[in-house]
C-alpha atoms as a PDB file:
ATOM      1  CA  UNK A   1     -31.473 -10.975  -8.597  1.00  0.00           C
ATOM      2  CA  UNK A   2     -30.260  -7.472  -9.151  1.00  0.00           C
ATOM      3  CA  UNK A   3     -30.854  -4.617  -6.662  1.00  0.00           C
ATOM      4  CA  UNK A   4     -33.593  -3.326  -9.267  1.00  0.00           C
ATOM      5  CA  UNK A   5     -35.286  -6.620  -9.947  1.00  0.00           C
ATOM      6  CA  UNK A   6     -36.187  -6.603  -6.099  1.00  0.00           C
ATOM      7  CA  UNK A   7     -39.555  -6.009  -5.332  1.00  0.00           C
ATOM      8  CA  UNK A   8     -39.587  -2.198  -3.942  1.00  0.00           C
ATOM      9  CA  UNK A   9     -40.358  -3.116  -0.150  1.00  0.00           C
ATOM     10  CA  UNK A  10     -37.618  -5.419   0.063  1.00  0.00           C
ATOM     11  CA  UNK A  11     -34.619  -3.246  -1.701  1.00  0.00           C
ATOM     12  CA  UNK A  12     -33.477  -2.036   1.666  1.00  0.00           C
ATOM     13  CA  UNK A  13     -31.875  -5.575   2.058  1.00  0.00           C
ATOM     14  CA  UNK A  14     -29.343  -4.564  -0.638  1.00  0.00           C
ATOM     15  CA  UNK A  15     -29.048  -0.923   0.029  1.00  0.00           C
ATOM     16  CA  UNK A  16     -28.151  -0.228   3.946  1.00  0.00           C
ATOM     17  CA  UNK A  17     -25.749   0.847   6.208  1.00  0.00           C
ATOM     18  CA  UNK A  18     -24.753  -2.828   7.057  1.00  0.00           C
ATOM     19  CA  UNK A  19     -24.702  -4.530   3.566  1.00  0.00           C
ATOM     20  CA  UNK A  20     -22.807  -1.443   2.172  1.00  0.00           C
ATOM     21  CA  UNK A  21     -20.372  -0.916   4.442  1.00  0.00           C
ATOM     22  CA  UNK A  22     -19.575  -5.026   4.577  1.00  0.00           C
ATOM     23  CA  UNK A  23     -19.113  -4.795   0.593  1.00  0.00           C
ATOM     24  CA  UNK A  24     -16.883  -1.916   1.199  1.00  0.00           C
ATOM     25  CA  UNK A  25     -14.973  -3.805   3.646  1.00  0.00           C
ATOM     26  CA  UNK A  26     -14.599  -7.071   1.611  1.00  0.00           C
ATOM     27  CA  UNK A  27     -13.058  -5.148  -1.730  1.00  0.00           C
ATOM     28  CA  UNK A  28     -10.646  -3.437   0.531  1.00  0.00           C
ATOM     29  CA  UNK A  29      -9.411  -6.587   2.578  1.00  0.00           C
ATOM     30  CA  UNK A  30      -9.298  -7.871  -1.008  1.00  0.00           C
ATOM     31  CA  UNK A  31      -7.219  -5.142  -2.307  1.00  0.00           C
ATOM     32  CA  UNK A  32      -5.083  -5.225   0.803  1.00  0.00           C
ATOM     33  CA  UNK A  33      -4.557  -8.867   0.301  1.00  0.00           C
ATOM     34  CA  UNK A  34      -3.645  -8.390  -3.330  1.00  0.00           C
ATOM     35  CA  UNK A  35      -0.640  -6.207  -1.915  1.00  0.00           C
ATOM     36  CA  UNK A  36       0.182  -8.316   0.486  1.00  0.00           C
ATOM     37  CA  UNK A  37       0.725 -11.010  -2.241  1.00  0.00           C
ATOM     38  CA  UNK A  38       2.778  -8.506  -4.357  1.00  0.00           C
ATOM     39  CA  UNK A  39       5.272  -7.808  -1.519  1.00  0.00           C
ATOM     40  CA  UNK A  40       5.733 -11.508  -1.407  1.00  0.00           C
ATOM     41  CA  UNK A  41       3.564 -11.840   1.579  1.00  0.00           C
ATOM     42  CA  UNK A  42       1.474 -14.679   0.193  1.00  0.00           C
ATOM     43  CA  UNK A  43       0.945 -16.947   3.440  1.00  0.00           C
ATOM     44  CA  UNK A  44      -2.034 -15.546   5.237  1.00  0.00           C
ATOM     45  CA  UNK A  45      -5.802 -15.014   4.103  1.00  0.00           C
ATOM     46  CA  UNK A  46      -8.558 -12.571   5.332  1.00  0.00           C
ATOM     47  CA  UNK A  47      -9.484 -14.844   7.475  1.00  0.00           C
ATOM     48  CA  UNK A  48      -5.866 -14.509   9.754  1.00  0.00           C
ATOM     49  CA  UNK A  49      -6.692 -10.889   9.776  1.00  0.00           C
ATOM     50  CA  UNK A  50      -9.308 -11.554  12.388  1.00  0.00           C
ATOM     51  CA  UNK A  51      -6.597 -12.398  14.792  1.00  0.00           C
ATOM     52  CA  UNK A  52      -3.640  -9.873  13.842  1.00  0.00           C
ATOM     53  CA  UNK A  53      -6.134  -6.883  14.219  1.00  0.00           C
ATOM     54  CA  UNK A  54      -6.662  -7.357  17.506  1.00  0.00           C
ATOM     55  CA  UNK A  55      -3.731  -8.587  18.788  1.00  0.00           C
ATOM     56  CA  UNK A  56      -1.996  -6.045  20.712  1.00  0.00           C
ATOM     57  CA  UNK A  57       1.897  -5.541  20.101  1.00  0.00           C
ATOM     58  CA  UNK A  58       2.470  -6.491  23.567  1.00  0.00           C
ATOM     59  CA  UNK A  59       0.462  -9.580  23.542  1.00  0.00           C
ATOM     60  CA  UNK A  60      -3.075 -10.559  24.244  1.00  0.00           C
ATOM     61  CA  UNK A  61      -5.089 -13.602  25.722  1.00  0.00           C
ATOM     62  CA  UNK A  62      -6.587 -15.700  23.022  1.00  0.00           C
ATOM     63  CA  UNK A  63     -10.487 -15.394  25.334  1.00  0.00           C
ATOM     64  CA  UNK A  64      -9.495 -11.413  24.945  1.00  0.00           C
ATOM     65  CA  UNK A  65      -8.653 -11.589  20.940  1.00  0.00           C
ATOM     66  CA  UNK A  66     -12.489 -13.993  20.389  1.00  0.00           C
ATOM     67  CA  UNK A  67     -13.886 -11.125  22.185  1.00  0.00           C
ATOM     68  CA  UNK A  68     -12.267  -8.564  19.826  1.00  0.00           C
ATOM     69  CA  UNK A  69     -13.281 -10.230  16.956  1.00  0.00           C
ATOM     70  CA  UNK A  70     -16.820 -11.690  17.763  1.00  0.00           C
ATOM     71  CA  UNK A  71     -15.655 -15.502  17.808  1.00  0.00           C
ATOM     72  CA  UNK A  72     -15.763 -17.872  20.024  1.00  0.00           C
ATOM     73  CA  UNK A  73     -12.516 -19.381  21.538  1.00  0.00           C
ATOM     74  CA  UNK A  74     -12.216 -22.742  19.649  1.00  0.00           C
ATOM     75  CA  UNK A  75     -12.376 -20.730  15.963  1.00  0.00           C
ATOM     76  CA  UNK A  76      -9.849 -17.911  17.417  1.00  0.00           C
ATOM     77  CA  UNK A  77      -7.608 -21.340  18.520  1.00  0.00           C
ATOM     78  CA  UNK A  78      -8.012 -22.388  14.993  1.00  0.00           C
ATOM     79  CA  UNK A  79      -6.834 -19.099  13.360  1.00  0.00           C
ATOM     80  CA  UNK A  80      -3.862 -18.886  15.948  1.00  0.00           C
ATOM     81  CA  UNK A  81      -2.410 -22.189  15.057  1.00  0.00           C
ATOM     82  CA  UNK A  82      -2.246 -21.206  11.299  1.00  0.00           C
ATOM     83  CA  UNK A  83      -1.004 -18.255  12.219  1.00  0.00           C
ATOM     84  CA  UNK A  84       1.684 -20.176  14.785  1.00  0.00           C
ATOM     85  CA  UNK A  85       2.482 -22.413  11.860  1.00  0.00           C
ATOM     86  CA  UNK A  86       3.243 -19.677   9.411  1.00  0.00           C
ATOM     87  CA  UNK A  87       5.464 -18.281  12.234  1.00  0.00           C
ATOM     88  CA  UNK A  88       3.517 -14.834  12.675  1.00  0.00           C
ATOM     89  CA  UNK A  89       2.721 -15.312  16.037  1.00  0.00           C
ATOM     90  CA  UNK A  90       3.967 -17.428  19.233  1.00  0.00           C
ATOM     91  CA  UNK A  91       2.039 -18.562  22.170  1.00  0.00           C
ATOM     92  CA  UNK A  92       3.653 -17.669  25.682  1.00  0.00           C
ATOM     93  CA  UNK A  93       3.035 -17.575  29.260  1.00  0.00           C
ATOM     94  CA  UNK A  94       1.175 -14.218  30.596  1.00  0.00           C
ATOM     95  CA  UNK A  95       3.759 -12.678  32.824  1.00  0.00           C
ATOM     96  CA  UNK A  96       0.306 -11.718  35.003  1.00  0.00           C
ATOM     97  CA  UNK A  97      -0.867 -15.090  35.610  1.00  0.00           C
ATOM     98  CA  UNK A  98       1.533 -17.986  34.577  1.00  0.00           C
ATOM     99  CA  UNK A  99      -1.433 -20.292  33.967  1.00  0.00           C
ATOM    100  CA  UNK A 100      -2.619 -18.339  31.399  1.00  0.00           C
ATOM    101  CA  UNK A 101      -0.982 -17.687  28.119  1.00  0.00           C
ATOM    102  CA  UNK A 102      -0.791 -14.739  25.565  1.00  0.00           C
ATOM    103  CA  UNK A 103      -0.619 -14.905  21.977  1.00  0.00           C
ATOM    104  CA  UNK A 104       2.190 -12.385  20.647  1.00  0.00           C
ATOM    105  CA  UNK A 105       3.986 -11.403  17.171  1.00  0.00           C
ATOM    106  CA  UNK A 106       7.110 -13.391  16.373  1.00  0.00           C
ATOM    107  CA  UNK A 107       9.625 -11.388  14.711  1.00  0.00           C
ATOM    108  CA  UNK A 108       8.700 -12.638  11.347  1.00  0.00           C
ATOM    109  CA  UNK A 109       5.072 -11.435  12.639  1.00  0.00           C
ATOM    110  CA  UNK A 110       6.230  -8.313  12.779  1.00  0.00           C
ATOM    111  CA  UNK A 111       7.832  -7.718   9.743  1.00  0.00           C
ATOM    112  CA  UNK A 112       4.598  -9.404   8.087  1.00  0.00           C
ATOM    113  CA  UNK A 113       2.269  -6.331  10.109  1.00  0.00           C
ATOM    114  CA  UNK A 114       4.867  -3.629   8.636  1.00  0.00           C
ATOM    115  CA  UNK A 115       4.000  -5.190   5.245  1.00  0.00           C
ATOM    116  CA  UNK A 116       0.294  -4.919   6.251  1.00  0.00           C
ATOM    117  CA  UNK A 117       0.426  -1.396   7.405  1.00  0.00           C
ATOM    118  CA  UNK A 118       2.167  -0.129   4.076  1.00  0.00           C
ATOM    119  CA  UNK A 119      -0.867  -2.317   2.262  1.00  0.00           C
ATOM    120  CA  UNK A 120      -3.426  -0.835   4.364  1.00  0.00           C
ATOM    121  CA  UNK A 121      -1.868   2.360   3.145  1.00  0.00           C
ATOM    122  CA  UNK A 122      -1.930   1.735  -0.126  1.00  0.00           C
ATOM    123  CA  UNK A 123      -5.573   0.334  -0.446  1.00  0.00           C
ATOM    124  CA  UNK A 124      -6.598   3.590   1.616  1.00  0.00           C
ATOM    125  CA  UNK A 125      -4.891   6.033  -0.921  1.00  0.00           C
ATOM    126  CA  UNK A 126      -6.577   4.633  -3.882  1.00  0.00           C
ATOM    127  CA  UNK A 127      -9.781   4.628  -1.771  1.00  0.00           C
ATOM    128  CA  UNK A 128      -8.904   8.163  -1.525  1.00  0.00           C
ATOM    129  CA  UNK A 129      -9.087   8.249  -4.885  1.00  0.00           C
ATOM    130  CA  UNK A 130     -11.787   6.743  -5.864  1.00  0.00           C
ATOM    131  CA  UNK A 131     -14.056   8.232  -3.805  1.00  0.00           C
ATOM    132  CA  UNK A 132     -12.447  11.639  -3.222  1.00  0.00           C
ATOM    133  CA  UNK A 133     -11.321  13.363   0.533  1.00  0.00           C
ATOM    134  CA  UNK A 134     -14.515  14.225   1.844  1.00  0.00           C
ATOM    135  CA  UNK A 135     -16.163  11.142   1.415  1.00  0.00           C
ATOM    136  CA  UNK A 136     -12.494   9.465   3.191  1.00  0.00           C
ATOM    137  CA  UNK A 137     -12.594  12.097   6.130  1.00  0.00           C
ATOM    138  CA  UNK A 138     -16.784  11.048   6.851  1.00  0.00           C
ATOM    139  CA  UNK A 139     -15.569   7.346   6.578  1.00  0.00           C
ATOM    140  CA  UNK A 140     -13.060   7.370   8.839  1.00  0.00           C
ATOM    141  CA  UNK A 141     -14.325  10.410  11.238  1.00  0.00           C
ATOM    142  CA  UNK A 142     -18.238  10.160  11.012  1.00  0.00           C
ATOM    143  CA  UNK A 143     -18.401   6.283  10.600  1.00  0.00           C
ATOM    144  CA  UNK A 144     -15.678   5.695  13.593  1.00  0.00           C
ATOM    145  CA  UNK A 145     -17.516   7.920  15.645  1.00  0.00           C
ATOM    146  CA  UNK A 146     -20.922   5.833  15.038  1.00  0.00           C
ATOM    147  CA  UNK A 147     -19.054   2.257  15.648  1.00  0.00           C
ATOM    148  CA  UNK A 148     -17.394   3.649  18.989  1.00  0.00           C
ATOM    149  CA  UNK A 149     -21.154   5.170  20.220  1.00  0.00           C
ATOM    150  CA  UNK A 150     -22.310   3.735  23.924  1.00  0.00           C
ATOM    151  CA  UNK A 151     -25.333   1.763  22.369  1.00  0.00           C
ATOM    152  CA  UNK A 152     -27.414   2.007  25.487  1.00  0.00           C
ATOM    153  CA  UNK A 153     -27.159   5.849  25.287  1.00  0.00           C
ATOM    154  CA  UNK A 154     -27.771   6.356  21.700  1.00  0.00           C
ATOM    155  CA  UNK A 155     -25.296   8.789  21.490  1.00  0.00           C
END
């Protein structure tokens, strides 16, 4: 059913913040991904980029990265050992507590995020683009400012 074909009271479930914004997010993973591919960086899905967006250069505890990225521990396990068995990332013992271990970039890792960051580049220049500077410097000023707001203040 088409946004127009909805009855009136229920079009806000197509048209809001939330809905928009995840559409937005999907075509440009999607385009970013299409890059990736084109640079011959073919072994990793959206779905890694839940873990190499919050992994920190310098490492990061795998109950740390769920946390980041709104999973729970057993599916950010799952995404690290893809990632471990593409060789983007190594598990290793924390140097602040040797029980504990952090997940880290392998060197192939890294070159794999310097392909990412060009992509990400890319993708956010035709974004540009498309929907002109303004509408880029809200997005990433205006909307950042709203998704980094204390919640319990409101402001």
């Amino acid at each position: 059913m088409t946004n127009s074909a909805l009855p009136r009271a229920y079009r806000w479930r197509h048209h809001n913040p939330g809905r928009v914004l995840d559409n937005a997010l999907r075509r440009f993973e999607d385009r970013v991904m299409d890059l990736m591919q084109e640079a011959g960086q073919s072994q990793t899905r959206r779905s890694h980029v839940n873990l190499t967006r919050h992994l920190d250069l310098e490492g990061t505890r795998i109950t740390e990265l769920a946390r980041r990225a709104a999973m729970t521990n057993a599916a950010m396990t799952e995404l690290i050992d893809q990632c471990e068995t593409l060789g983007l990332v190594e598990r290793v013992p924390d140097p602040a507590d040797g029980r504990a271990r952090v997940v880290r970039f392998t060197h192939a890792g890294l070159v794999w995020l310097d392909a990412f960051g060009r992509a990400i580049v890319h993708a956010q220049c035709e974004m540009t683009q498309a929907v002109g500077v303004p509408a880029m410097d809200i997005l990433l000023n205006d909307i950042a400012r709203y998704a980094t707001t204390d919640e319990a203040s409101g402001s």
